[in-house]
C-alpha atoms as a PDB file:
ATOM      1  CA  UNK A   1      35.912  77.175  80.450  1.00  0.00           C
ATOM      2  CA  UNK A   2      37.751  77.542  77.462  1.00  0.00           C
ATOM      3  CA  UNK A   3      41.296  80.041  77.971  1.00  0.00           C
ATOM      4  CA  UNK A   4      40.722  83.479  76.377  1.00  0.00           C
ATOM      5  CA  UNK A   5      43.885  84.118  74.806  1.00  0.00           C
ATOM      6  CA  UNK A   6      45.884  87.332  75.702  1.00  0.00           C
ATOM      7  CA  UNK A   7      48.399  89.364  73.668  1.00  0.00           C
ATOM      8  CA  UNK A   8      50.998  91.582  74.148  1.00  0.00           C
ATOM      9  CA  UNK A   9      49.373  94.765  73.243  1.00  0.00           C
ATOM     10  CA  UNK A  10      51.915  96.149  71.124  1.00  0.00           C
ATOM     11  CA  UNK A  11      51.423  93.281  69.010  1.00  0.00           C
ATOM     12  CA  UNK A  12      47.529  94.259  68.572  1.00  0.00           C
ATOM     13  CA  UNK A  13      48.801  97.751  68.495  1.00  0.00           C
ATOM     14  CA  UNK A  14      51.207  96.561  64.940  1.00  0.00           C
ATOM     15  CA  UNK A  15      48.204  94.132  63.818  1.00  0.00           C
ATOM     16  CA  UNK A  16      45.030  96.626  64.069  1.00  0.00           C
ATOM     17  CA  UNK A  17      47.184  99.188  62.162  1.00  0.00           C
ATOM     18  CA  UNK A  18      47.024  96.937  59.057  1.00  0.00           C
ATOM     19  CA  UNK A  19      43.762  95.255  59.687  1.00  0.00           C
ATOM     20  CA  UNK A  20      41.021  96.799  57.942  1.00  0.00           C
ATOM     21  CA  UNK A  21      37.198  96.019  57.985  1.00  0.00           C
ATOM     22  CA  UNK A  22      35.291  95.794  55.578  1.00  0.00           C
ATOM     23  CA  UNK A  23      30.970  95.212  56.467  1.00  0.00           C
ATOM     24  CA  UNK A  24      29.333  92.787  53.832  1.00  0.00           C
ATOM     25  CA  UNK A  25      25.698  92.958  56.006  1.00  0.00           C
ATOM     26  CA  UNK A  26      24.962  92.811  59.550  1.00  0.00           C
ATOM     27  CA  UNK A  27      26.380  89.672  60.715  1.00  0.00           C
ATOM     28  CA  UNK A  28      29.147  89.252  57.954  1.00  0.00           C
ATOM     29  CA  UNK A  29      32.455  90.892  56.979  1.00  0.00           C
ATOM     30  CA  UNK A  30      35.476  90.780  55.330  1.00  0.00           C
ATOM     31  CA  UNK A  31      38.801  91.733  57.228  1.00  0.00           C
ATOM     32  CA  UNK A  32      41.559  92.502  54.928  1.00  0.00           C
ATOM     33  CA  UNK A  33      44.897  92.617  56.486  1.00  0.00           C
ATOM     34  CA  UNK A  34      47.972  94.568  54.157  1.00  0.00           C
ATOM     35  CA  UNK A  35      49.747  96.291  52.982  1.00  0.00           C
ATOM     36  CA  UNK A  36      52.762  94.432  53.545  1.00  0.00           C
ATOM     37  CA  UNK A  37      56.073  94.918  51.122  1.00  0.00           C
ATOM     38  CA  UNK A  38      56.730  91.941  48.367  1.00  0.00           C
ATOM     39  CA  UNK A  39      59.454  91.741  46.491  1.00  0.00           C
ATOM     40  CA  UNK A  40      58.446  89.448  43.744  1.00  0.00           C
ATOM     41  CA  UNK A  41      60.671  87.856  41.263  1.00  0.00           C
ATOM     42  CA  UNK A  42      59.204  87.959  38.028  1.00  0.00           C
ATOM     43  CA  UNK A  43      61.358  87.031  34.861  1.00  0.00           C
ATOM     44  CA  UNK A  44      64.367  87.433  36.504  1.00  0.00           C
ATOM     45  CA  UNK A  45      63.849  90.715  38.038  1.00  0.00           C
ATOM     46  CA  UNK A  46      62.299  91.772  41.251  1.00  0.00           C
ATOM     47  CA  UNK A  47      59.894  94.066  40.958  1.00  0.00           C
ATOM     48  CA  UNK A  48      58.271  95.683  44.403  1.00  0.00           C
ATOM     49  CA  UNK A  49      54.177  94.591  45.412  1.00  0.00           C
ATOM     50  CA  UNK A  50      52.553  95.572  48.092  1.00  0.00           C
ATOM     51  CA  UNK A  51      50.083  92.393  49.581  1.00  0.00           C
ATOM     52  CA  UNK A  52      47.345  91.814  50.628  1.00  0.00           C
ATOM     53  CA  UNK A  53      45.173  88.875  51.814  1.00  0.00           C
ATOM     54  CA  UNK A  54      41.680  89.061  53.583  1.00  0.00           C
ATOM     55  CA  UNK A  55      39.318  86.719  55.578  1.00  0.00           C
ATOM     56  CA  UNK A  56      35.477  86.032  55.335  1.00  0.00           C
ATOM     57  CA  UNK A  57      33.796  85.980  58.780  1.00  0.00           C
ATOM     58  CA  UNK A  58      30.718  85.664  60.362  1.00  0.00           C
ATOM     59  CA  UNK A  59      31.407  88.467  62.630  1.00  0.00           C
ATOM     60  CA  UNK A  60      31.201  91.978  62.599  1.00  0.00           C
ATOM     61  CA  UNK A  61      33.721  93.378  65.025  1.00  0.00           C
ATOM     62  CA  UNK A  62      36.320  96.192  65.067  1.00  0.00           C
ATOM     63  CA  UNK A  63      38.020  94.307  68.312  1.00  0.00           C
ATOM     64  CA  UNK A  64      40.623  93.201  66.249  1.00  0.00           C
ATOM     65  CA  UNK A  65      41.694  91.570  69.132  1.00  0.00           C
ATOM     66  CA  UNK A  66      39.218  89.045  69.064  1.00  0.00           C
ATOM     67  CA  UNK A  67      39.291  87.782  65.824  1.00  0.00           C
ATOM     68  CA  UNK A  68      43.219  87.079  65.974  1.00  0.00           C
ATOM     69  CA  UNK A  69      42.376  85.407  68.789  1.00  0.00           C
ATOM     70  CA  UNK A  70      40.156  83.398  66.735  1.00  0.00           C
ATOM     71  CA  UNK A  71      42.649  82.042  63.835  1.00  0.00           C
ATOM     72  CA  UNK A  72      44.903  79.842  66.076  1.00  0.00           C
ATOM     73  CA  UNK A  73      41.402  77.802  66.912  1.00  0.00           C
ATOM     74  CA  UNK A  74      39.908  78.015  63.188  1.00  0.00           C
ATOM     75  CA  UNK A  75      42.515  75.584  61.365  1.00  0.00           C
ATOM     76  CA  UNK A  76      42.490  78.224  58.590  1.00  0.00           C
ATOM     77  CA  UNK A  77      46.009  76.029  56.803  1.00  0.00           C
ATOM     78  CA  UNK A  78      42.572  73.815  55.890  1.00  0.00           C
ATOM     79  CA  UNK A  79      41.030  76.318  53.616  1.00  0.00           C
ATOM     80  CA  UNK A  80      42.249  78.622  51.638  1.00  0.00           C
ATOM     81  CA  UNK A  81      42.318  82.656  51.908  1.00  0.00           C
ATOM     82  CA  UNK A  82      42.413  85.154  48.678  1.00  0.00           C
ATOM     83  CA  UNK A  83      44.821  87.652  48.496  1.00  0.00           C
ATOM     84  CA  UNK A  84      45.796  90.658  46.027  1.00  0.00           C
ATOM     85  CA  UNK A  85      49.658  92.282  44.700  1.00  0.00           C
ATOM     86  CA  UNK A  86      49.149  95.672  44.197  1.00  0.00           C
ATOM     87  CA  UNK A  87      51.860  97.407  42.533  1.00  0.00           C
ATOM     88  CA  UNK A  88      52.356 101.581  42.491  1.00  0.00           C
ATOM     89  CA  UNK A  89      49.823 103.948  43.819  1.00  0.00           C
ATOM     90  CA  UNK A  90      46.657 101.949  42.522  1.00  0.00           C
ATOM     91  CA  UNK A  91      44.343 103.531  44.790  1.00  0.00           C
ATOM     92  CA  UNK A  92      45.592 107.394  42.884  1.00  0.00           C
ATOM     93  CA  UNK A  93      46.710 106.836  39.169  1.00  0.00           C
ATOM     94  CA  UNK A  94      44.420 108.199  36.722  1.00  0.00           C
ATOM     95  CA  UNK A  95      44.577 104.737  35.053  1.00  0.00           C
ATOM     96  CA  UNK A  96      45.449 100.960  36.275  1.00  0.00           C
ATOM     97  CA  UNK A  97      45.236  97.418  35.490  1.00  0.00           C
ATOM     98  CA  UNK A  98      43.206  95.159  37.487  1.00  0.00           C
ATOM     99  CA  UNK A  99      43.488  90.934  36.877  1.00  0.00           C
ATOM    100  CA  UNK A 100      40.791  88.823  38.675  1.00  0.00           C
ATOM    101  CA  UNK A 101      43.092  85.423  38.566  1.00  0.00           C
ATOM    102  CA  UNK A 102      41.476  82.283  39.683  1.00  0.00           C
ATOM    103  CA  UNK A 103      44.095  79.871  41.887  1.00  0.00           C
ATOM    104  CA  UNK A 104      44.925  77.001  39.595  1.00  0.00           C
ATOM    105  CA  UNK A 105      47.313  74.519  41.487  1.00  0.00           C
ATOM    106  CA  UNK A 106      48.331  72.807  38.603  1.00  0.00           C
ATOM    107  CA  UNK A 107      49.189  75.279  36.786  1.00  0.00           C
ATOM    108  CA  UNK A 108      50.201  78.611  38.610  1.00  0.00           C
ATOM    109  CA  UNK A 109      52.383  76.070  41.077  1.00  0.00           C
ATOM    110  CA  UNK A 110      53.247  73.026  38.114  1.00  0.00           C
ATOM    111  CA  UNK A 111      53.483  74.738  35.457  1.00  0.00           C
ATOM    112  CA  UNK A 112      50.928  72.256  33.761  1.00  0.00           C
ATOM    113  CA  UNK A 113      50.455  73.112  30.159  1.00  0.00           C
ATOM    114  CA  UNK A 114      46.986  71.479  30.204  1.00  0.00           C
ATOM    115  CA  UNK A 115      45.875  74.953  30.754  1.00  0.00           C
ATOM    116  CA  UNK A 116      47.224  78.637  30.161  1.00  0.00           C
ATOM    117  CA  UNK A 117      46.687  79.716  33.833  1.00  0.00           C
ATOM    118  CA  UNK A 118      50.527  79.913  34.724  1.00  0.00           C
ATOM    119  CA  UNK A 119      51.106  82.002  31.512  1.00  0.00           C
ATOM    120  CA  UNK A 120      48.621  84.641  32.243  1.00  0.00           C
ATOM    121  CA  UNK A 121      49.172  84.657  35.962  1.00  0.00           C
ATOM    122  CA  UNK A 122      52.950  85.460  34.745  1.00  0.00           C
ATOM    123  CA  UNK A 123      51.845  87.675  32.159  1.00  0.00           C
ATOM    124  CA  UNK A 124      48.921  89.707  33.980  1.00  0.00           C
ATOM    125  CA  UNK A 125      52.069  90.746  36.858  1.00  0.00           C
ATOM    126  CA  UNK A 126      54.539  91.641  33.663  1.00  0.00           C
ATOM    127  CA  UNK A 127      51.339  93.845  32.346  1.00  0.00           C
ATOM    128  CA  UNK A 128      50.328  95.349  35.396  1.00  0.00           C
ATOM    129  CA  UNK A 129      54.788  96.066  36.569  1.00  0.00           C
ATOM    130  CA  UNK A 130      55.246  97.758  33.010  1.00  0.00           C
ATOM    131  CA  UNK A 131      52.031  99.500  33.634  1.00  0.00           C
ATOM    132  CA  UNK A 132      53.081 100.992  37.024  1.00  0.00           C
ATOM    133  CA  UNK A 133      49.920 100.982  38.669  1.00  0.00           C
ATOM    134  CA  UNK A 134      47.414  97.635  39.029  1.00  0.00           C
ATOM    135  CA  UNK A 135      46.352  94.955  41.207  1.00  0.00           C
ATOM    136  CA  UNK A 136      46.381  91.329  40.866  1.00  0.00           C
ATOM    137  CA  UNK A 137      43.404  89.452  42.798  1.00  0.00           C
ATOM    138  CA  UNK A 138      44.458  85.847  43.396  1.00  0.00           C
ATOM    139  CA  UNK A 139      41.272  83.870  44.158  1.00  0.00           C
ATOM    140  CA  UNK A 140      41.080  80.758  46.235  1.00  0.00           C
ATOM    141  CA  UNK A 141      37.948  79.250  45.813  1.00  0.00           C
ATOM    142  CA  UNK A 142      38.111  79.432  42.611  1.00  0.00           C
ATOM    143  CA  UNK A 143      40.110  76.537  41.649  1.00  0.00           C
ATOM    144  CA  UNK A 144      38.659  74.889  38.749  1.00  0.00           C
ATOM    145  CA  UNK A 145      36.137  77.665  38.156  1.00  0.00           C
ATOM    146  CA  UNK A 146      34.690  76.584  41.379  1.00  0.00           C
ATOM    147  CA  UNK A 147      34.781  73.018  42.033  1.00  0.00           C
ATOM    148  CA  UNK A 148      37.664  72.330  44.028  1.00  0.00           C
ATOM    149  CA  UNK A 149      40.930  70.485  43.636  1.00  0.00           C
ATOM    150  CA  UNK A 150      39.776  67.153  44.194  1.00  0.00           C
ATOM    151  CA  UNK A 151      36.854  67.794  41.757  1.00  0.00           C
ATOM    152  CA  UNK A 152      38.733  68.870  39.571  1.00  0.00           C
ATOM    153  CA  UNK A 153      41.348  65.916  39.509  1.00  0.00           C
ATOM    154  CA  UNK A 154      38.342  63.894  38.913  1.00  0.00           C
ATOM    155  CA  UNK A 155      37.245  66.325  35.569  1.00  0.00           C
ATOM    156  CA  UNK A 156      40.865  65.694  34.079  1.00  0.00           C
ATOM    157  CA  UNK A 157      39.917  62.192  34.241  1.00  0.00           C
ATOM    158  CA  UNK A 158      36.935  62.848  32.252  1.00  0.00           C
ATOM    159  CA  UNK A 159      38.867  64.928  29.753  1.00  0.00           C
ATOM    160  CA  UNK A 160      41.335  62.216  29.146  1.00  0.00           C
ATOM    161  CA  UNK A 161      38.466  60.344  27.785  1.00  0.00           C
ATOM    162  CA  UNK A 162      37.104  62.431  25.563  1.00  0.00           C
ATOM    163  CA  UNK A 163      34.633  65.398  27.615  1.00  0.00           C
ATOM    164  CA  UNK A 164      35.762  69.229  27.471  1.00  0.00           C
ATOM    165  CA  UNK A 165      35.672  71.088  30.287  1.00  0.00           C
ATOM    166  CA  UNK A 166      32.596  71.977  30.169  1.00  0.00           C
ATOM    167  CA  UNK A 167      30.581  68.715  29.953  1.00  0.00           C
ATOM    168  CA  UNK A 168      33.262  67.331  32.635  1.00  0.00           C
ATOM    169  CA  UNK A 169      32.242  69.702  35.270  1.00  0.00           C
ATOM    170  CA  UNK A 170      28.103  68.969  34.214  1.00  0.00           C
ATOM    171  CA  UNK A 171      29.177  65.504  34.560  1.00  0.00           C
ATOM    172  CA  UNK A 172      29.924  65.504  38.307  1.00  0.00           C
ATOM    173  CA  UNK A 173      27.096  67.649  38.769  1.00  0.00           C
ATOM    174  CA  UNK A 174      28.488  71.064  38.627  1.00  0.00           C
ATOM    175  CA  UNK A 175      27.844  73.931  36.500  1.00  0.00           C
ATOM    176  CA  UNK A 176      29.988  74.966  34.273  1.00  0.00           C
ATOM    177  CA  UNK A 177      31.244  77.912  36.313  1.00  0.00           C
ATOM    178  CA  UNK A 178      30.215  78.857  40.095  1.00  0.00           C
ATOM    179  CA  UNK A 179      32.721  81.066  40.579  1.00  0.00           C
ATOM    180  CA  UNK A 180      31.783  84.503  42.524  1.00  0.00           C
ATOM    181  CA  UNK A 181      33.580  88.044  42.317  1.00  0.00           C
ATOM    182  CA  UNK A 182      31.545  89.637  44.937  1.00  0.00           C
ATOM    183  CA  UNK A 183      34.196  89.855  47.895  1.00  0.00           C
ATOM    184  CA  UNK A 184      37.095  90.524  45.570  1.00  0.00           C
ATOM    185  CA  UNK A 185      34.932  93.316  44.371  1.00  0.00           C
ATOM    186  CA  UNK A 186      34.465  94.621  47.875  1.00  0.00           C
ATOM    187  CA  UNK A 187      37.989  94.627  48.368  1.00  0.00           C
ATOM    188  CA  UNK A 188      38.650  96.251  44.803  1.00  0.00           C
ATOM    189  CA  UNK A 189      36.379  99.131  45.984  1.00  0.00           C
ATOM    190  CA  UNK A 190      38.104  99.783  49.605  1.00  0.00           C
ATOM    191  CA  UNK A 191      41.561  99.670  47.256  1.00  0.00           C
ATOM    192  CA  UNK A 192      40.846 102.053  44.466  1.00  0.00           C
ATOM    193  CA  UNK A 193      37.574 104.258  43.076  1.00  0.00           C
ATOM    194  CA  UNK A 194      38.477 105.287  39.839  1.00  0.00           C
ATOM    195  CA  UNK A 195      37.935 103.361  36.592  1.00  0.00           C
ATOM    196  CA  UNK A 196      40.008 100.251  36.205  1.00  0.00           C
ATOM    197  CA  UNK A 197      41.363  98.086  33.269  1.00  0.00           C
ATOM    198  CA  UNK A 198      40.484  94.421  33.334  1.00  0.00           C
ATOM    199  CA  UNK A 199      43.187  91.833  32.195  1.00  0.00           C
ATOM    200  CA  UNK A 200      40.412  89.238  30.757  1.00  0.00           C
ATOM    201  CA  UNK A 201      39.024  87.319  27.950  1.00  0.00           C
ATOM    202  CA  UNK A 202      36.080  86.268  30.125  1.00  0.00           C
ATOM    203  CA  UNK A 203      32.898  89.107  30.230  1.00  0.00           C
ATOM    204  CA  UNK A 204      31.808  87.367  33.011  1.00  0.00           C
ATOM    205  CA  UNK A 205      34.050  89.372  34.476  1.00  0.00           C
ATOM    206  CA  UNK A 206      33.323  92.504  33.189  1.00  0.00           C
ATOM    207  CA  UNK A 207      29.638  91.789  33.805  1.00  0.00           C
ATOM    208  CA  UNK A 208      30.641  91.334  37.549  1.00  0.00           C
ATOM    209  CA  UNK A 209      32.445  94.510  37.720  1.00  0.00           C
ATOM    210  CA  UNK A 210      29.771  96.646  36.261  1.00  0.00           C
ATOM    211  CA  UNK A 211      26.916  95.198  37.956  1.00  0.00           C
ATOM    212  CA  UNK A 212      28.643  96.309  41.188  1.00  0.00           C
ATOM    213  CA  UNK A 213      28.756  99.160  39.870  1.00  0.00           C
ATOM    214  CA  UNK A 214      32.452  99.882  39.497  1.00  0.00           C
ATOM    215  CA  UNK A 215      33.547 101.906  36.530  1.00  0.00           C
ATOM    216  CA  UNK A 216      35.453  99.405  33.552  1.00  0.00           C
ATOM    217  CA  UNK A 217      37.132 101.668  31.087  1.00  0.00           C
ATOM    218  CA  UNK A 218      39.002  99.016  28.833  1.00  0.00           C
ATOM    219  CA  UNK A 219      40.092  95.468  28.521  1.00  0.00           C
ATOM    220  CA  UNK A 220      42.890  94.019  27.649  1.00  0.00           C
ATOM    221  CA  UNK A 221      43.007  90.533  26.246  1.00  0.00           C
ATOM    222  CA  UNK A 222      45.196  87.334  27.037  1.00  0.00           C
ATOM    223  CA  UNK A 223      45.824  85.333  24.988  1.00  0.00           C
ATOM    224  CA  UNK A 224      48.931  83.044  24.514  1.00  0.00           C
ATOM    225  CA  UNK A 225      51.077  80.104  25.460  1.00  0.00           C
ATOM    226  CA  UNK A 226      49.128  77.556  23.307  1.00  0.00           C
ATOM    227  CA  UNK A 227      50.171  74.163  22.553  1.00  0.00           C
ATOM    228  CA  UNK A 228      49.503  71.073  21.529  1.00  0.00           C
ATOM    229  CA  UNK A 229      47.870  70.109  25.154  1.00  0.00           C
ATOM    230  CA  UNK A 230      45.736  72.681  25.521  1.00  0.00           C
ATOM    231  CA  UNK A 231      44.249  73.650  22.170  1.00  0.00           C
ATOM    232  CA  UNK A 232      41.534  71.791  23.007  1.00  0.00           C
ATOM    233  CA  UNK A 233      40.814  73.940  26.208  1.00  0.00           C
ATOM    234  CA  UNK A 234      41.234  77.165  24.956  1.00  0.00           C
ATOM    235  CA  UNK A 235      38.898  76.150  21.938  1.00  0.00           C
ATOM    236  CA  UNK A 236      36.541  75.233  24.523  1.00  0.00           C
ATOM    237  CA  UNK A 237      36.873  78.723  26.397  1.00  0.00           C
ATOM    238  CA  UNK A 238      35.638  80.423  23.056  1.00  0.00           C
ATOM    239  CA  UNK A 239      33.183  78.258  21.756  1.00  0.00           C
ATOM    240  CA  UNK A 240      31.265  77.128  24.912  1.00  0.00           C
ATOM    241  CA  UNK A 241      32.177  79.213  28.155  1.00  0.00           C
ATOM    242  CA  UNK A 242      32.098  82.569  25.715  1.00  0.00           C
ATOM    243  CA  UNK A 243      35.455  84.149  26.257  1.00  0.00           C
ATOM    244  CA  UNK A 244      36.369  86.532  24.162  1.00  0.00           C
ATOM    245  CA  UNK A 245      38.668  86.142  21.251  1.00  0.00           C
ATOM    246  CA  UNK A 246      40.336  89.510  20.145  1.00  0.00           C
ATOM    247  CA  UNK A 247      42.098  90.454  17.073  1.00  0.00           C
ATOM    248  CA  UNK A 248      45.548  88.371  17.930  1.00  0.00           C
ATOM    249  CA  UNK A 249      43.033  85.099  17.579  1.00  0.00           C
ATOM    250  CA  UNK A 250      43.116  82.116  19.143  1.00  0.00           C
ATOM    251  CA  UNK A 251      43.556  78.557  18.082  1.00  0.00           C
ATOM    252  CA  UNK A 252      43.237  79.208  14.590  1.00  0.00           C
ATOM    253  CA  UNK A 253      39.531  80.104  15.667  1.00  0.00           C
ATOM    254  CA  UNK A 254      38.952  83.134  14.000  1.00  0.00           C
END
């Protein structure tokens, strides 16, 4: 028989303090685990976040207990988990910032200029500090609006020979973007009620958000960091995926 792990109870005791659940339907849930204090260093100064990060599961439990005992078995460093940085007292200001980001290794970790995904991870944080109140949703499995990493290694192949981003991904036999809000937005409603502010060009986003129901008071664009390796992309953005391209332009695509 398999060996049911134990724990010292005042280590469930500081664990199920910060572990909250969150019921998708009957057999599913999301546990979301946070705050916990981040001191992040963004253009040279630190500026405090609160994090969070939470965990789909096919259980429905408030025993804690047994679903920590349930990660050292689940080889969780395999797959990745979505988190959020909330900064000032998001769930009470009369007004905040909200960014849904999408993980991009290449570019959030790289810096790769092939895309603008490191600039507005940087400059979504900078909004939301400034701001004082906001949340930044960094989403896992979203990489390459939903294909993967090793997918998408195989689309930048494609692109250096000539396909956008678009027809890459349709190539491999993806759509052009699979990627799904629903448990960030469960975890955006547990966090805050009132109306948000989404950091976007992409109403795809905004669609999500209101279709769920939550209240979207404004956007604010973002736009920037464009260069002579990613013109093409953002071009691309705008004239197939449909982002929206504000009064600052884009691209000379006005």
């Amino acid at each position: 028989m398999p060996v049911v792990q134990k724990f010292d109870p005042k280590v469930i005791s500081l664990l199920q303090e910060r572990i909250k659940l969150i019921k998708t339907d009957e057999e599913r849930a999301v546990y979301l685990v946070g705050p916990i204090k981040l001191p992040v260093n963004l253009n040279g100064e630190t500026v405090q976040f609160k994090w969070y990060c939470w965990l789909n599961c096919n259980e429905t439990t408030e025993d804690f207990e047994r679903i920590v005992a349930k990660l050292s078995s689940a080889n969780l460093a395999e797959y990745q988990q979505s988190s959020v940085l909330v900064h000032g007292d998001f769930q009470n200001a009369d007004h905040a910032l909200i960014r849904f980001h999408s993980i991009c290794h290449t570019g959030d970790i790289f810096g790769s200029k092939r895309c603008d995904c490191g600039y507005q991870l940087n400059q979504s944080l900078k909004h939301i500090s400034d701001h004082g109140s906001g949340a930044l949703f960094y989403l896992a499995n979203h990489e390459g609006r939903g294909i993967g990493l090793f997918s998408k290694a195989l689309a930048y192949i494609l692109q250096e020979n000539g396909y956008d981003t678009v027809d890459a991904n349709l190539q491999l036999g993806f759509v052009d973007d699979s990627r799904d809000y629903s448990d960030a937005i469960k975890v955006l409603k547990a966090l805050r009620t009132k109306p948000v502010t989404l950091i976007t060009n992409n109403p795809k986003k905004l669609d999500a958000l209101r279709k769920a129901g939550m209240d979207v008071e404004d956007r604010v664009q973002l736009w920037g960091d464009v260069s002579e390796y990613n013109e093409k992309y953002l071009k691309t953005k705008i004239e197939r995926s449909g982002h929206l391209n504000g009064d600052e332009g884009c691209c000379n695509n006005d």
